[in-house]
Protein backbone atom coordinates (compact mmCIF):
# COMPACT_ATOMS: atom_id res chain seq x y z
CA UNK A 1 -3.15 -16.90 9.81
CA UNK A 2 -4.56 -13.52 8.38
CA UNK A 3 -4.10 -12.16 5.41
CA UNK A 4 -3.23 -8.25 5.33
CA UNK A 5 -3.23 -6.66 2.68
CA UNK A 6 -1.81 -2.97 2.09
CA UNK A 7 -1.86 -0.45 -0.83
CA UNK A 8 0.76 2.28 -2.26
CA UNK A 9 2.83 4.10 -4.56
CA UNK A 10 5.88 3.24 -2.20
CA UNK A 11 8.47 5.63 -4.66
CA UNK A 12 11.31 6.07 -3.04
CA UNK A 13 10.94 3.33 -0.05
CA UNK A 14 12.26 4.59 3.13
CA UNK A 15 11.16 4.19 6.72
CA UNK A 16 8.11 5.63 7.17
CA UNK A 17 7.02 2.54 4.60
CA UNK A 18 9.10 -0.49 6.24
CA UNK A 19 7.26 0.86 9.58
CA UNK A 20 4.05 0.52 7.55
CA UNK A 21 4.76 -2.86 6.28
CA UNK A 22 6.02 -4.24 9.72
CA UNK A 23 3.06 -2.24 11.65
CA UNK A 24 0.36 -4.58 8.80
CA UNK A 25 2.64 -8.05 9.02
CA UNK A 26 1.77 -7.88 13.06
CA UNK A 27 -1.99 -7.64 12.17
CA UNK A 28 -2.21 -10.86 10.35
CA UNK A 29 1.10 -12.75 9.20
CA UNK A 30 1.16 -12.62 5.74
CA UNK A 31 1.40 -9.46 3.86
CA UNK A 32 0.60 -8.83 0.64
CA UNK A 33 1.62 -5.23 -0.62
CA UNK A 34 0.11 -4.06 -3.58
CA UNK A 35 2.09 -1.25 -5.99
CA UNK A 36 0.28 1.43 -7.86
CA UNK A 37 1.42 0.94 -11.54
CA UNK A 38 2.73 3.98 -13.30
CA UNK A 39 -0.33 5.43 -15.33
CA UNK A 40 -2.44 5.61 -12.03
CA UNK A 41 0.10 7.26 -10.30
CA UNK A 42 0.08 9.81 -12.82
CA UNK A 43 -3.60 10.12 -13.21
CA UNK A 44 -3.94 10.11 -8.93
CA UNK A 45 -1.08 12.77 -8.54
CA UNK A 46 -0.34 14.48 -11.73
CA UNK A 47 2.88 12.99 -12.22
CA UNK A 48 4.72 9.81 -12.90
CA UNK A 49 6.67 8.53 -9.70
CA UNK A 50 10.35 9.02 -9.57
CA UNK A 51 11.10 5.22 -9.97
CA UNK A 52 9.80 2.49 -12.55
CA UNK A 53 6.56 0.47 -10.95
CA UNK A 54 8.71 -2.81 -11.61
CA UNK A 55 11.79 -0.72 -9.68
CA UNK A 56 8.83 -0.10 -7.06
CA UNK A 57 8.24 -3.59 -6.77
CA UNK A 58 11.24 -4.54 -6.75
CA UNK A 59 12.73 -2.74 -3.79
CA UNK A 60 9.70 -4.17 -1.60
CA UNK A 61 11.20 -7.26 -2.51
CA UNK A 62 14.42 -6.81 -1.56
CA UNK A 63 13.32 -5.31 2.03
CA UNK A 64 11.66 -9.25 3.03
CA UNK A 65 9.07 -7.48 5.10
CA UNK A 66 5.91 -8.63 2.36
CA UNK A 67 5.31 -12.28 1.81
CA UNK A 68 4.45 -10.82 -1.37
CA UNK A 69 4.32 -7.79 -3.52
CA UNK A 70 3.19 -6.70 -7.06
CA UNK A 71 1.41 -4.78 -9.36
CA UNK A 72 -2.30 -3.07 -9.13
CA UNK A 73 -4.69 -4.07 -11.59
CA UNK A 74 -4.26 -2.73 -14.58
CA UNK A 75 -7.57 -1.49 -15.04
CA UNK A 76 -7.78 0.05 -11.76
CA UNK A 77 -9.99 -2.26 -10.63
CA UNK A 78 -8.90 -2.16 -6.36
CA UNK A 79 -12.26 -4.45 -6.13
CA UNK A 80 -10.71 -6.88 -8.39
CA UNK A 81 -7.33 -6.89 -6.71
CA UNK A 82 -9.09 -7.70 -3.40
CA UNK A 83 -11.11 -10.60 -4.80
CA UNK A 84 -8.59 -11.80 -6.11
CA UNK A 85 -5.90 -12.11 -3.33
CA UNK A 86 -8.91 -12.61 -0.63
CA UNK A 87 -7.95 -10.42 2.52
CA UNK A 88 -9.07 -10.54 5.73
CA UNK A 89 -7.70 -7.39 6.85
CA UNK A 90 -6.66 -4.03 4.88
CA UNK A 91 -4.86 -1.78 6.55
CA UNK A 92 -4.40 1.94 5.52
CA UNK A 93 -1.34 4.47 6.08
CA UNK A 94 -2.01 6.95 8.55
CA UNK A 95 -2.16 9.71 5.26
CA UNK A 96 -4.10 7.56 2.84
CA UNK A 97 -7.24 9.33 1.37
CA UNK A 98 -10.26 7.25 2.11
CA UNK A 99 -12.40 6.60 5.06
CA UNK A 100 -12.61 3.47 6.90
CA UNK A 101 -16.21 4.18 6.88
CA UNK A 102 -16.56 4.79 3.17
CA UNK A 103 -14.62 2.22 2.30
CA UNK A 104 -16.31 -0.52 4.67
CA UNK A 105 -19.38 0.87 2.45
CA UNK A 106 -17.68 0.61 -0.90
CA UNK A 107 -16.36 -3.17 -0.40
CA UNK A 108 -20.11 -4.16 0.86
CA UNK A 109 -21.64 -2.70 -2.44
CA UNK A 110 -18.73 -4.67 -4.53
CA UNK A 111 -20.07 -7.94 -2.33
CA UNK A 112 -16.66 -8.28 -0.49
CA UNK A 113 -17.63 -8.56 2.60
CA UNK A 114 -15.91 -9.89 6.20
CA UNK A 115 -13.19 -7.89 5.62
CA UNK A 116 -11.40 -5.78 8.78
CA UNK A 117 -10.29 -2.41 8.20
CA UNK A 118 -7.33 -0.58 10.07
CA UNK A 119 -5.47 3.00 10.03
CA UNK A 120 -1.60 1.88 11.03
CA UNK A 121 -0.22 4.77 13.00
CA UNK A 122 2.88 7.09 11.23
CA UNK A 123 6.32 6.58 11.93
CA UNK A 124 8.18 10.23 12.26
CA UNK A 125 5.96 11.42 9.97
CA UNK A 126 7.94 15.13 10.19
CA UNK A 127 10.81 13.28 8.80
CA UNK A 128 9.87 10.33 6.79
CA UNK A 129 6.81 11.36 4.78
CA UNK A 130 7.62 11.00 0.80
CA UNK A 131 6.20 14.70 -0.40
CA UNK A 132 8.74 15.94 2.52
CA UNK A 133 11.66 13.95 1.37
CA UNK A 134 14.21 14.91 -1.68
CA UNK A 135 14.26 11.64 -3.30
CA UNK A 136 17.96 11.56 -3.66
CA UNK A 137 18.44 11.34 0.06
CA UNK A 138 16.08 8.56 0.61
CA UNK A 139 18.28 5.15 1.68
CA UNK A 140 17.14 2.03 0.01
């Protein structure tokens, strides 16, 4: 079994992210979803995220799409986090910033290598995309 491993802020979790989750758990098996904490949301996007990191967490939880979800490092360290939990796959939203390429390069020069890279495809992205959607509509 593979181990995918996927990245976010996930505030206010609505489709578009349960598409995400189910779209990485086909890649591999076992999902492990890892939360942006609070202060790197805020230094990333200029503000703090509508809901508590442990709320965050929380709600991935509840959904029973991740084998398992928590925190970031709390150092920032994304290198770390990936040594740690040991993925063979990482799979990226369809929105998320960096390149596969750049990345493949990035995890090479932090010696983790044999590690597949994917960009999951959006779900209704005109309609479920969290800078489009008023927070107090989102269902959870």
């Amino acid at each position: 079994m593979q181990k995918v491993m996927v990245f976010g802020t996930f505030d206010g979790l609505h489709e578009g992210h349960k598409s995400f989750f189910r779209q990485a758990k086909k890649l591999g098996g076992y999902l492990t979803v890892i939360v942006a904490r609070d202060n790197f949301v805020e230094k990333a996007k200029g503000h703090l995220p509508g809901r508590s990191q442990k709320t965050r967490v929380s709600d991935i939880r509840k959904t029973k799409l991740a084998d398992k979800a928590l925190l970031g490092s709390r150092t920032y360290n994304f290198y770390q986090t990936i040594r740690t939990h040991k993925p063979n796959l990482i799979a990226l939203g369809y929105d998320q910033k960096p390149a596969i390429n750049s990345l493949k390069k990035d995890l090479k020069k932090h010696r983790l290598r044999n590690i597949k890279i994917v960009r999951l495809r959006p779900y209704k992205s005109d309609i479920f995309k969290s800078s489009k959607l008023n927070r107090g509509n989102i269902n959870y």
